[in-house]
Protein backbone atom coordinates (compact mmCIF):
# COMPACT_ATOMS: atom_id res chain seq x y z
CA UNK A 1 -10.59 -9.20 -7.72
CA UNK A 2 -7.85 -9.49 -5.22
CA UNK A 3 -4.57 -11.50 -5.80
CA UNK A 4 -3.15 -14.13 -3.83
CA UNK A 5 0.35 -14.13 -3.17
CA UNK A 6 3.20 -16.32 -1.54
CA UNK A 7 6.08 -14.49 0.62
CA UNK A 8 8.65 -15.13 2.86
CA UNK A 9 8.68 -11.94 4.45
CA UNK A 10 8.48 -11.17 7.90
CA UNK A 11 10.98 -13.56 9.97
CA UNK A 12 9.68 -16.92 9.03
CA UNK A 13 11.91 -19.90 8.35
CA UNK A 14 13.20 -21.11 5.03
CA UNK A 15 10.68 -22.85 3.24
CA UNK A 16 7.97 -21.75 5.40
CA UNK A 17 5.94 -19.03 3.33
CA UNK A 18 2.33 -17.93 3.79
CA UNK A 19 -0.49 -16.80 1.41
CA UNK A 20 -0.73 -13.26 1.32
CA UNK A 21 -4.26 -11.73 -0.37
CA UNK A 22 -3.36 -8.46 -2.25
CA UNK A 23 -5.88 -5.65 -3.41
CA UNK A 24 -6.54 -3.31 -5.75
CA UNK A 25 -6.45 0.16 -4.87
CA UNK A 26 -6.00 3.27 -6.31
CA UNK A 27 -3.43 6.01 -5.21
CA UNK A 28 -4.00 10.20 -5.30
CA UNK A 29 -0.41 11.36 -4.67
CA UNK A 30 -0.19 14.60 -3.19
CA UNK A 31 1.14 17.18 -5.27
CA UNK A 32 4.40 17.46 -3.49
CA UNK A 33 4.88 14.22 -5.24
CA UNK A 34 3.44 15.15 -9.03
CA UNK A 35 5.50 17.98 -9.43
CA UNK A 36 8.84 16.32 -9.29
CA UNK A 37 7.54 13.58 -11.16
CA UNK A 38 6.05 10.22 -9.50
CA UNK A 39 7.97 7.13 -8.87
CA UNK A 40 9.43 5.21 -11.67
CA UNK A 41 9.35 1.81 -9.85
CA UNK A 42 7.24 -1.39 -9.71
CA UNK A 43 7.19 -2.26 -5.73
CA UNK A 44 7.51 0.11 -2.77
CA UNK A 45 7.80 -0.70 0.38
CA UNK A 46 6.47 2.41 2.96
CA UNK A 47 4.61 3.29 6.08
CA UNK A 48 1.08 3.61 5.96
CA UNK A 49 -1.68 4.98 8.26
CA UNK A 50 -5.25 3.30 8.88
CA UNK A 51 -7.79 5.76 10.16
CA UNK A 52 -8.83 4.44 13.64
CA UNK A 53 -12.70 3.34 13.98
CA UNK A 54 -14.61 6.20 15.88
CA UNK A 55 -11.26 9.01 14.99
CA UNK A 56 -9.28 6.83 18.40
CA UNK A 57 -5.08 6.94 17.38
CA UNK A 58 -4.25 5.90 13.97
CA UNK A 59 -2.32 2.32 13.09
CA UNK A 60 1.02 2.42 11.49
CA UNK A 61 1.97 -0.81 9.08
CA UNK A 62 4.51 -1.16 6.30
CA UNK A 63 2.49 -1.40 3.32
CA UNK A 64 3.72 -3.15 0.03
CA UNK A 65 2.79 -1.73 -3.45
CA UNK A 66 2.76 -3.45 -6.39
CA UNK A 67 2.45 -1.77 -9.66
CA UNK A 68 2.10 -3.36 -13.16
CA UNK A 69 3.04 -0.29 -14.78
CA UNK A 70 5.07 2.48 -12.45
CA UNK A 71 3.01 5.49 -11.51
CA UNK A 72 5.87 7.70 -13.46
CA UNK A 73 3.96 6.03 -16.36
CA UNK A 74 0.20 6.17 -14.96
CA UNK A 75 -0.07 9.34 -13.91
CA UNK A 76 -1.85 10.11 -11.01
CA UNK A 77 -3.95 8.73 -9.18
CA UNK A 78 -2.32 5.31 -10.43
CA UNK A 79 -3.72 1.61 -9.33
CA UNK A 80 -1.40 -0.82 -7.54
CA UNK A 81 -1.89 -4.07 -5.52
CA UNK A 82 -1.42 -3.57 -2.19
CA UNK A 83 -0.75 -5.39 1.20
CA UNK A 84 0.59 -5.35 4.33
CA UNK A 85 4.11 -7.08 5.08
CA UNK A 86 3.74 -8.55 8.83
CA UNK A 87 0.83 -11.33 9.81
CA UNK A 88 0.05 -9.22 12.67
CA UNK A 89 -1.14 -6.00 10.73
CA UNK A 90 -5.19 -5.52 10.31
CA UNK A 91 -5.42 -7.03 6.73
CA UNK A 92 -9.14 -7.71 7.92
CA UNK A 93 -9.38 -3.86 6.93
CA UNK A 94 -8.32 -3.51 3.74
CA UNK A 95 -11.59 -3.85 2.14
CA UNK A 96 -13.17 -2.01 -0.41
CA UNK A 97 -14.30 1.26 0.69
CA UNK A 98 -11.03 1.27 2.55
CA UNK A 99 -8.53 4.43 2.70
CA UNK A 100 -4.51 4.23 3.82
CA UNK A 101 -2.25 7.17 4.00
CA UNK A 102 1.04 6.37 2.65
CA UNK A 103 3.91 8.06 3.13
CA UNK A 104 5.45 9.75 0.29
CA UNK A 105 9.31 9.53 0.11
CA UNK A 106 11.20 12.40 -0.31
CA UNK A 107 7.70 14.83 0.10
CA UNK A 108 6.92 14.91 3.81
CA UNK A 109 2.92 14.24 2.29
CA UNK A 110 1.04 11.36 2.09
CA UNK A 111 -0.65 9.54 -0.84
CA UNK A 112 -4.27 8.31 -0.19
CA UNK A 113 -5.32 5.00 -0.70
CA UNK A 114 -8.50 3.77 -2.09
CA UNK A 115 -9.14 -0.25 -1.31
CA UNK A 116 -10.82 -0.84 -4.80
CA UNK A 117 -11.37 -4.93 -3.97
């Protein structure tokens, strides 16, 4: 099931936090990004692309993932929690079925993004 979550992020006063809802996904990194060896970290913080409904433009958001053990240690494809960091992004559409393109640092690729919950 999907996580709730408190943050500050995004610009909001001290002491003013909201309730984030995080989900479950699972990420194919390219193979730009297997070679080298995947990330040996527990949070990431990169742009992401939604597939526009009907192929229109795509939507850009920063996308947070959370992993309880780092993909170096997963392999690939590796499950995180994911979410997006500003109110305004469509969280409405990370459901399950879901796919985001994330930006792989360092590759020039993108990872896909399965919404699992």
């Amino acid at each position: 099931p999907s996580q709730l979550m408190r943050s500050s992020l995004g610009g909001v006063e001290p002491g003013d936090e909201r309730v984030i809802e995080s989900h479950k996904a699972e990420i194919s990194w390219s193979s730009a990004q297997v070679d080298p060896g995947l990330p040996n970290l527990t949070e990431t913080i990169d742009p992401a692309w939604l597939e526009a409904p009907g192929g229109g433009p795509a939507d850009g958001w920063s996308l947070v993932c959370t992993f309880d053990v780092p993909p170096s240690v997963q392999g690939n494809p590796s499950i995180a929690h994911v979410h997006f960091v500003v109110d305004q992004a469509p969280h409405d559409r990370l459901r399950p079925g879901a796919v985001v393109y994330l930006f792989e640092r360092g590759t020039a690729r993108y990872a896909k993004v399965s919404i699992l919950d």
